[in-house]
PDB file of N, CA and C in Angstrom:
ATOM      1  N   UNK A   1       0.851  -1.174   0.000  1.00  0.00           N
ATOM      2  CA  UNK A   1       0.000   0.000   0.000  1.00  0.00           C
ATOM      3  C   UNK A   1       0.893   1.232   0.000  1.00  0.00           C
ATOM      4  N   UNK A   2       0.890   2.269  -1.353  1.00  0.00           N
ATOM      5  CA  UNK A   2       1.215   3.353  -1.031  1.00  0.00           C
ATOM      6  C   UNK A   2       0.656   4.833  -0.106  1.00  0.00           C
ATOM      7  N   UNK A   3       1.153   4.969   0.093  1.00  0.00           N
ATOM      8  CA  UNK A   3       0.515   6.528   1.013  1.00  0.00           C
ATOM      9  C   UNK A   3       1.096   7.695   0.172  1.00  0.00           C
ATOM     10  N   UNK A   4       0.298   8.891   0.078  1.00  0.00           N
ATOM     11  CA  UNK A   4       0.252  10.021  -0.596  1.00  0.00           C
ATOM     12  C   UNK A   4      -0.397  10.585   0.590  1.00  0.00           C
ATOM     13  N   UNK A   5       0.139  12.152  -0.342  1.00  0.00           N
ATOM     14  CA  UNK A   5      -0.921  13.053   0.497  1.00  0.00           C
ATOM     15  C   UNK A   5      -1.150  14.085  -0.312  1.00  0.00           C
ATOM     16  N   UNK A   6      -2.807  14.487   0.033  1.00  0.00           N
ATOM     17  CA  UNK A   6      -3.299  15.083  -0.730  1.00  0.00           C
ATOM     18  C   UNK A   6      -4.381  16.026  -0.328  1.00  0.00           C
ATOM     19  N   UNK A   7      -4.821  16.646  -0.964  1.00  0.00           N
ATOM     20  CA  UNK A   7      -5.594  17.922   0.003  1.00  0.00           C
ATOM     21  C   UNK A   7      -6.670  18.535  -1.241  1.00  0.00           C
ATOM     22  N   UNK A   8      -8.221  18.857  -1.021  1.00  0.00           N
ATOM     23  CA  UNK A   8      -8.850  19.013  -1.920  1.00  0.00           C
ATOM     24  C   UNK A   8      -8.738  20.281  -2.300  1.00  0.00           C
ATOM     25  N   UNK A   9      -9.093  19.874  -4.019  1.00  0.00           N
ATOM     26  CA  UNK A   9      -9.188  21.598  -4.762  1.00  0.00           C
ATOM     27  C   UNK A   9      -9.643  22.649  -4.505  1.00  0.00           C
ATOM     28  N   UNK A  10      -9.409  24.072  -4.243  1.00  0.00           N
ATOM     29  CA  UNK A  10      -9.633  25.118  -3.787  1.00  0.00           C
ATOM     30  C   UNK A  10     -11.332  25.375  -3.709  1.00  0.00           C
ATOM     31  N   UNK A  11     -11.756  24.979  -2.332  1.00  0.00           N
ATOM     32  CA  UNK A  11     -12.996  25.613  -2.123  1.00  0.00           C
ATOM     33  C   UNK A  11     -14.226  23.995  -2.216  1.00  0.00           C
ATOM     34  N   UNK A  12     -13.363  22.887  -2.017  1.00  0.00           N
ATOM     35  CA  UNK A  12     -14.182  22.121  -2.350  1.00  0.00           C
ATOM     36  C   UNK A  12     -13.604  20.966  -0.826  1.00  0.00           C
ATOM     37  N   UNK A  13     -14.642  20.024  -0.802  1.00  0.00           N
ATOM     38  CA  UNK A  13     -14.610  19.360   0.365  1.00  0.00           C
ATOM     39  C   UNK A  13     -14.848  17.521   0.206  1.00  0.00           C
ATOM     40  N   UNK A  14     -13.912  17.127   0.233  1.00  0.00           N
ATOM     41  CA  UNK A  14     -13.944  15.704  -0.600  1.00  0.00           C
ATOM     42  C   UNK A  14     -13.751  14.769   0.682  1.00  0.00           C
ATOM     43  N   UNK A  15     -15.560  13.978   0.735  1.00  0.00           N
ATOM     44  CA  UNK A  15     -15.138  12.648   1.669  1.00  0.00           C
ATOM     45  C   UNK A  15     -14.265  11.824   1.459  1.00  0.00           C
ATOM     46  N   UNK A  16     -14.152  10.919   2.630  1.00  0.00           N
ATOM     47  CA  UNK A  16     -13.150  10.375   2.940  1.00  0.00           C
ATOM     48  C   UNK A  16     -13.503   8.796   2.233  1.00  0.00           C
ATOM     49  N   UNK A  17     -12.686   7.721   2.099  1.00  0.00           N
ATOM     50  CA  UNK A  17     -13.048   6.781   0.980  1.00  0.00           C
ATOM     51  C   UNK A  17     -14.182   6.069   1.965  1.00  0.00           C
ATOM     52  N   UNK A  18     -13.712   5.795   2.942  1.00  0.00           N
ATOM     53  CA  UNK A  18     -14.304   4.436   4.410  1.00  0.00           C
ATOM     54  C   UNK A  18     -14.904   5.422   5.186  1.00  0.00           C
ATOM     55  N   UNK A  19     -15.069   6.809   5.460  1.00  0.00           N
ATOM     56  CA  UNK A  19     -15.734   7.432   6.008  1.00  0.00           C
ATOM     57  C   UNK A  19     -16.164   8.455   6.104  1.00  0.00           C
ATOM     58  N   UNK A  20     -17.845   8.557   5.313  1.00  0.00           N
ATOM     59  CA  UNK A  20     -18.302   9.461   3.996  1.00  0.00           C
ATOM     60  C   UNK A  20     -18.306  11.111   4.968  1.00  0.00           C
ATOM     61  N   UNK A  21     -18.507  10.562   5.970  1.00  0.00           N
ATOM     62  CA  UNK A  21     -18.563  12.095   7.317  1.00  0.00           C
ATOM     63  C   UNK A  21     -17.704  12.444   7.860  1.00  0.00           C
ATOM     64  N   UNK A  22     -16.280  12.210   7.337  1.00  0.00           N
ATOM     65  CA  UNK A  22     -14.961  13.012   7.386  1.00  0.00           C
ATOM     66  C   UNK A  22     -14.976  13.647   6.037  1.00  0.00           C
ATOM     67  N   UNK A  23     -14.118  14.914   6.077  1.00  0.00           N
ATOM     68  CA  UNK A  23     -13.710  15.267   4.738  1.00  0.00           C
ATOM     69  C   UNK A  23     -12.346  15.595   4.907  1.00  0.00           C
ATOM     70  N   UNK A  24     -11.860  16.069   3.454  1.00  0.00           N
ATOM     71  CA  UNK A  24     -10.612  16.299   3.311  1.00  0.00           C
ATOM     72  C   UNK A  24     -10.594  17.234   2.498  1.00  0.00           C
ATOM     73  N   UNK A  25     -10.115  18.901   3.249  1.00  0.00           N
ATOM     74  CA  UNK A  25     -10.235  19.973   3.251  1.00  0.00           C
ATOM     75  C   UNK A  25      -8.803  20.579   2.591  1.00  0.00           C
ATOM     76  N   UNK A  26      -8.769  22.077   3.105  1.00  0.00           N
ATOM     77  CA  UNK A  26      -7.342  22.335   2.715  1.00  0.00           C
ATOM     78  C   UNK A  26      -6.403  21.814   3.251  1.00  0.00           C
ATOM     79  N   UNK A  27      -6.347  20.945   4.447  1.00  0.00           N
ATOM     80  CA  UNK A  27      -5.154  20.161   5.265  1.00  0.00           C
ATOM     81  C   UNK A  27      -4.925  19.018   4.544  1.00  0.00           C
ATOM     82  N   UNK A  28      -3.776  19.182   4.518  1.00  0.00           N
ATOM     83  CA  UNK A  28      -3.114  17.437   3.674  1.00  0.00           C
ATOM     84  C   UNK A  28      -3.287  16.376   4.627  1.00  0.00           C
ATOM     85  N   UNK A  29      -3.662  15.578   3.759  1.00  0.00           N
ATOM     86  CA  UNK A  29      -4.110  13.979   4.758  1.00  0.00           C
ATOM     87  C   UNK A  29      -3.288  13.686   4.015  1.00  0.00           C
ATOM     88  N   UNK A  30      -2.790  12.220   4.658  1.00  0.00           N
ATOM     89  CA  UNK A  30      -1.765  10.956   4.033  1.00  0.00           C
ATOM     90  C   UNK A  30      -2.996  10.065   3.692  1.00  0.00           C
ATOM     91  N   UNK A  31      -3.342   9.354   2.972  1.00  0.00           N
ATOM     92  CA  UNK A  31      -4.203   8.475   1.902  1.00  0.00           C
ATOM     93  C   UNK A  31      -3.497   7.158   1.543  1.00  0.00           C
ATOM     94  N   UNK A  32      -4.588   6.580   1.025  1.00  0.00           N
ATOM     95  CA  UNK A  32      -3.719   5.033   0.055  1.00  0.00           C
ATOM     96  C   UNK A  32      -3.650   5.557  -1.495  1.00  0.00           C
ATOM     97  N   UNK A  33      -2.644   5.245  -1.873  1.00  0.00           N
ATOM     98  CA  UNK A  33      -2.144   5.967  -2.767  1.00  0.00           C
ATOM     99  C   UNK A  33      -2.665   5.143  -4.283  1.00  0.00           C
ATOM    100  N   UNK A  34      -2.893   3.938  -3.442  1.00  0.00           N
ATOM    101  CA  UNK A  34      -3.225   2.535  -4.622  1.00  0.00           C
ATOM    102  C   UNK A  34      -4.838   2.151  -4.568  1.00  0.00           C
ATOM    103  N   UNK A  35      -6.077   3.243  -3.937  1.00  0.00           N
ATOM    104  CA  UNK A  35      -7.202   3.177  -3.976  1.00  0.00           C
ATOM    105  C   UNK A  35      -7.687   3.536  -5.257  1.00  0.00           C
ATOM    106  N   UNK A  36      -8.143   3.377  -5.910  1.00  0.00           N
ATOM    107  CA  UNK A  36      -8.944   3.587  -6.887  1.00  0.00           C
ATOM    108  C   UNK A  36      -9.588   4.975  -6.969  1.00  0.00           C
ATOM    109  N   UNK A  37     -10.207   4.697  -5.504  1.00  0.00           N
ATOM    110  CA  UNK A  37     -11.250   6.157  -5.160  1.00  0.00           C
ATOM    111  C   UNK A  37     -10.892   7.839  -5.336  1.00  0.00           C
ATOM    112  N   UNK A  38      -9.256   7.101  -4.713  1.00  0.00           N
ATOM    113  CA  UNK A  38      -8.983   8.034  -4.409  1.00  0.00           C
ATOM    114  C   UNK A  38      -7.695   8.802  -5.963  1.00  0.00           C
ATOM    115  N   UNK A  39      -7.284   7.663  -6.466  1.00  0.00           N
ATOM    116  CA  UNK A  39      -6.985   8.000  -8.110  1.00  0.00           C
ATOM    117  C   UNK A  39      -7.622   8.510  -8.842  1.00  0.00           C
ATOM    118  N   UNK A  40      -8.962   8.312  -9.016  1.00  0.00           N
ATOM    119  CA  UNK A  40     -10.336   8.742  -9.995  1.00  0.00           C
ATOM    120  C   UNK A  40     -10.325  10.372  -9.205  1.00  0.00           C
ATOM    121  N   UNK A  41     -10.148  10.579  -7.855  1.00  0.00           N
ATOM    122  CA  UNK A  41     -10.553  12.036  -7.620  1.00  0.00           C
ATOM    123  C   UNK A  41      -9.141  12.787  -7.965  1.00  0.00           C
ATOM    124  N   UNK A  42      -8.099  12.231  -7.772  1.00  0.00           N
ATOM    125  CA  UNK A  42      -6.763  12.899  -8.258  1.00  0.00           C
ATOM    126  C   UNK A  42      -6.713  13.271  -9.800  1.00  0.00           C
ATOM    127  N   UNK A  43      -7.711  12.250 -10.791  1.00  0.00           N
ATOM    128  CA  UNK A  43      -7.630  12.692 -12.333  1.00  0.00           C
ATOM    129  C   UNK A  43      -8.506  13.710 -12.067  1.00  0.00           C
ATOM    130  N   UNK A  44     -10.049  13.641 -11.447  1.00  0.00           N
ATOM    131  CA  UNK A  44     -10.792  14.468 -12.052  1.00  0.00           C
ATOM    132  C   UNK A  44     -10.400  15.733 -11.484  1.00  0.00           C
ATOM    133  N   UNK A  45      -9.503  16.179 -10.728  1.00  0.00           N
ATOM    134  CA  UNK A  45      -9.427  17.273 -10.184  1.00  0.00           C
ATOM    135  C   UNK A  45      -9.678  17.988  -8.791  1.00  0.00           C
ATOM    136  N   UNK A  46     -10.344  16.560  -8.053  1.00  0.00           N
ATOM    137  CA  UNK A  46     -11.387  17.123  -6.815  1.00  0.00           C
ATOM    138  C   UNK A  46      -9.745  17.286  -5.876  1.00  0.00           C
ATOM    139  N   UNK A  47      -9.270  16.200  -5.971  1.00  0.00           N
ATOM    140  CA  UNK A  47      -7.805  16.503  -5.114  1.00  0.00           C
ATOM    141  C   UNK A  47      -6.749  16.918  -6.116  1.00  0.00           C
ATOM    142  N   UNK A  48      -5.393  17.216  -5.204  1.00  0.00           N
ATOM    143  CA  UNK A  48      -4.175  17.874  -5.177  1.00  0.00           C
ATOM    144  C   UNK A  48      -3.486  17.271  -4.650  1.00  0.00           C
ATOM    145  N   UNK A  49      -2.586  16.428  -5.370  1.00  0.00           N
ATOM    146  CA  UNK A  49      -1.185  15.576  -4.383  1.00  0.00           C
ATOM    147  C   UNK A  49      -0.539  17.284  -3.501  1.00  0.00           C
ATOM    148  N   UNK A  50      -0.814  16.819  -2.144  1.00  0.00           N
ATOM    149  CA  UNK A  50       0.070  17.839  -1.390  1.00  0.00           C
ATOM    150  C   UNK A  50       1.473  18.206  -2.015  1.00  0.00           C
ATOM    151  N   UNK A  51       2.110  17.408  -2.724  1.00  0.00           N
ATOM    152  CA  UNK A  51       3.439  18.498  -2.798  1.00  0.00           C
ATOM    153  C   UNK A  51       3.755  18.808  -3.696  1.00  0.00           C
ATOM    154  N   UNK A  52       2.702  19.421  -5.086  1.00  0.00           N
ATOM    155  CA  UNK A  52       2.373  19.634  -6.194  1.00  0.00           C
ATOM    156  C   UNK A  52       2.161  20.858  -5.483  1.00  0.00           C
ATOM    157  N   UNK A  53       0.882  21.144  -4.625  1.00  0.00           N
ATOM    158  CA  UNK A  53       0.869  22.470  -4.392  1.00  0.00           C
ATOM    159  C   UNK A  53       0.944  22.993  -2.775  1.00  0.00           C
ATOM    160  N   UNK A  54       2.096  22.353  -2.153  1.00  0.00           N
ATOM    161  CA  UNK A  54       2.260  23.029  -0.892  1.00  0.00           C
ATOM    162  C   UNK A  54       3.606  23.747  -1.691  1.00  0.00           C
ATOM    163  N   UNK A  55       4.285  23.632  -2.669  1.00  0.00           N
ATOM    164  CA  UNK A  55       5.909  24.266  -3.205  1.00  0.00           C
ATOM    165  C   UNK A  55       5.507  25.651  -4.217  1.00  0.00           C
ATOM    166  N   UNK A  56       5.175  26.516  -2.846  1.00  0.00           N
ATOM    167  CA  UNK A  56       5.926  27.876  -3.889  1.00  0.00           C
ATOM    168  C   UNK A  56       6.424  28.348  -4.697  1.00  0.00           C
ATOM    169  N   UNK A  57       6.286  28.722  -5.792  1.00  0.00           N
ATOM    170  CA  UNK A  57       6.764  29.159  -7.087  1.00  0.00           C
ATOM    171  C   UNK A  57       7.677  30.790  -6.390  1.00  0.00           C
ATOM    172  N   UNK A  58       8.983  29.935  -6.071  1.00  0.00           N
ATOM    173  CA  UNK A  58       9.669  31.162  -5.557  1.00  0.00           C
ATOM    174  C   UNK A  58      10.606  31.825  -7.060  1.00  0.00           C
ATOM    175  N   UNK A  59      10.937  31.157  -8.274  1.00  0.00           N
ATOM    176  CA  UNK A  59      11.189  31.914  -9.125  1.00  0.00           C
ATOM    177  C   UNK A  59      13.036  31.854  -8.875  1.00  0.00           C
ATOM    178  N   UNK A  60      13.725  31.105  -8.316  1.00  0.00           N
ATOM    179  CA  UNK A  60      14.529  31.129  -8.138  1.00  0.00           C
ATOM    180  C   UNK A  60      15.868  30.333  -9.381  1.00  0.00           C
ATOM    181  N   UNK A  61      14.833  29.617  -9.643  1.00  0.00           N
ATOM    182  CA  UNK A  61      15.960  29.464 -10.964  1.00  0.00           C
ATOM    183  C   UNK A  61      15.610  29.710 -12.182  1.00  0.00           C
ATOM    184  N   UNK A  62      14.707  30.926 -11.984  1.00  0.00           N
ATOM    185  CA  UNK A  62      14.358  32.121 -13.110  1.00  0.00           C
ATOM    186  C   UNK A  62      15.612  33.234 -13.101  1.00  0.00           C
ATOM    187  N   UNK A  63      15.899  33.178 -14.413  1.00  0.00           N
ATOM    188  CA  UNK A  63      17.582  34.257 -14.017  1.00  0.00           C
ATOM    189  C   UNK A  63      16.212  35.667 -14.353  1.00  0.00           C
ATOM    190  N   UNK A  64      16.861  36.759 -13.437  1.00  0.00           N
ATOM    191  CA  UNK A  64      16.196  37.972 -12.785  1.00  0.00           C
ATOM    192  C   UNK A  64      15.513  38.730 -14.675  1.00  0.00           C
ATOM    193  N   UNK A  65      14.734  38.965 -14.551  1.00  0.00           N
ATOM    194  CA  UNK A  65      14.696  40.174 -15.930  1.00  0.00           C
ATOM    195  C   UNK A  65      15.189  41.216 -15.523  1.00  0.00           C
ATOM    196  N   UNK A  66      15.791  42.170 -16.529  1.00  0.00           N
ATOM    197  CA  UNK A  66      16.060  43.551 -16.417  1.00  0.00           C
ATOM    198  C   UNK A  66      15.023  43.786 -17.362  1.00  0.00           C
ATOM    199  N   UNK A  67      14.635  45.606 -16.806  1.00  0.00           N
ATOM    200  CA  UNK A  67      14.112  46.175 -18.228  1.00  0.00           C
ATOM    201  C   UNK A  67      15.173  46.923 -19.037  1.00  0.00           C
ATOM    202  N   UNK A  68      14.122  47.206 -20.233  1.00  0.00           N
ATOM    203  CA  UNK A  68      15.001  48.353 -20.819  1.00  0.00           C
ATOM    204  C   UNK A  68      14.980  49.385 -20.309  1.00  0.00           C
ATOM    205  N   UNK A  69      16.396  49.866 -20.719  1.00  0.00           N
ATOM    206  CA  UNK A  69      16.822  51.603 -20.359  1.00  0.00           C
ATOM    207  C   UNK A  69      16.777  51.634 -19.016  1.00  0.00           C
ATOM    208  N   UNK A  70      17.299  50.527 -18.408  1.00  0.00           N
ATOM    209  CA  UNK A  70      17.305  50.506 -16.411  1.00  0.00           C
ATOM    210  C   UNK A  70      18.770  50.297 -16.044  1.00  0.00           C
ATOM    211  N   UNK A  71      19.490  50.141 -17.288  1.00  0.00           N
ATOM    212  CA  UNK A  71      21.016  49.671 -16.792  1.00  0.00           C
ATOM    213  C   UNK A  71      21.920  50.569 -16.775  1.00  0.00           C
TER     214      UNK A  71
END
């Protein structure tokens, strides 16, 4: 059994596979990674593998722009 973690799409609230009156909110849960249930909601969009989008787009191995006529 793999474990993932994953956290639902912005603004949406996705039960849990075994227990329909938990959900899984903006907090990353660890999951089975090899459920079905929970694959089918990772294609359609309802979830977010946590570390797809807990990593900041800090831009760091973007070399800097200059503008023109600033140098």
């Amino acid at each position: 059994m793999t474990k993932i973690k994953v956290r639902a799409a912005e603004g949406l609230n996705v039960p849990m596979e075994h227990d329909p009156y938990a959900y899984i909110g903006a907090d990353a849960v660890e999951v089975d990674g090899d459920s079905l249930y929970y694959r089918c909601l990772l294609a359609d969009g309802d979830l977010v593998a946590a570390e797809d989008a807990a990593e900041p787009d800090t831009g760091s191995s973007k070399p800097a722009k200059t503008q023109k006529g600033s140098e």
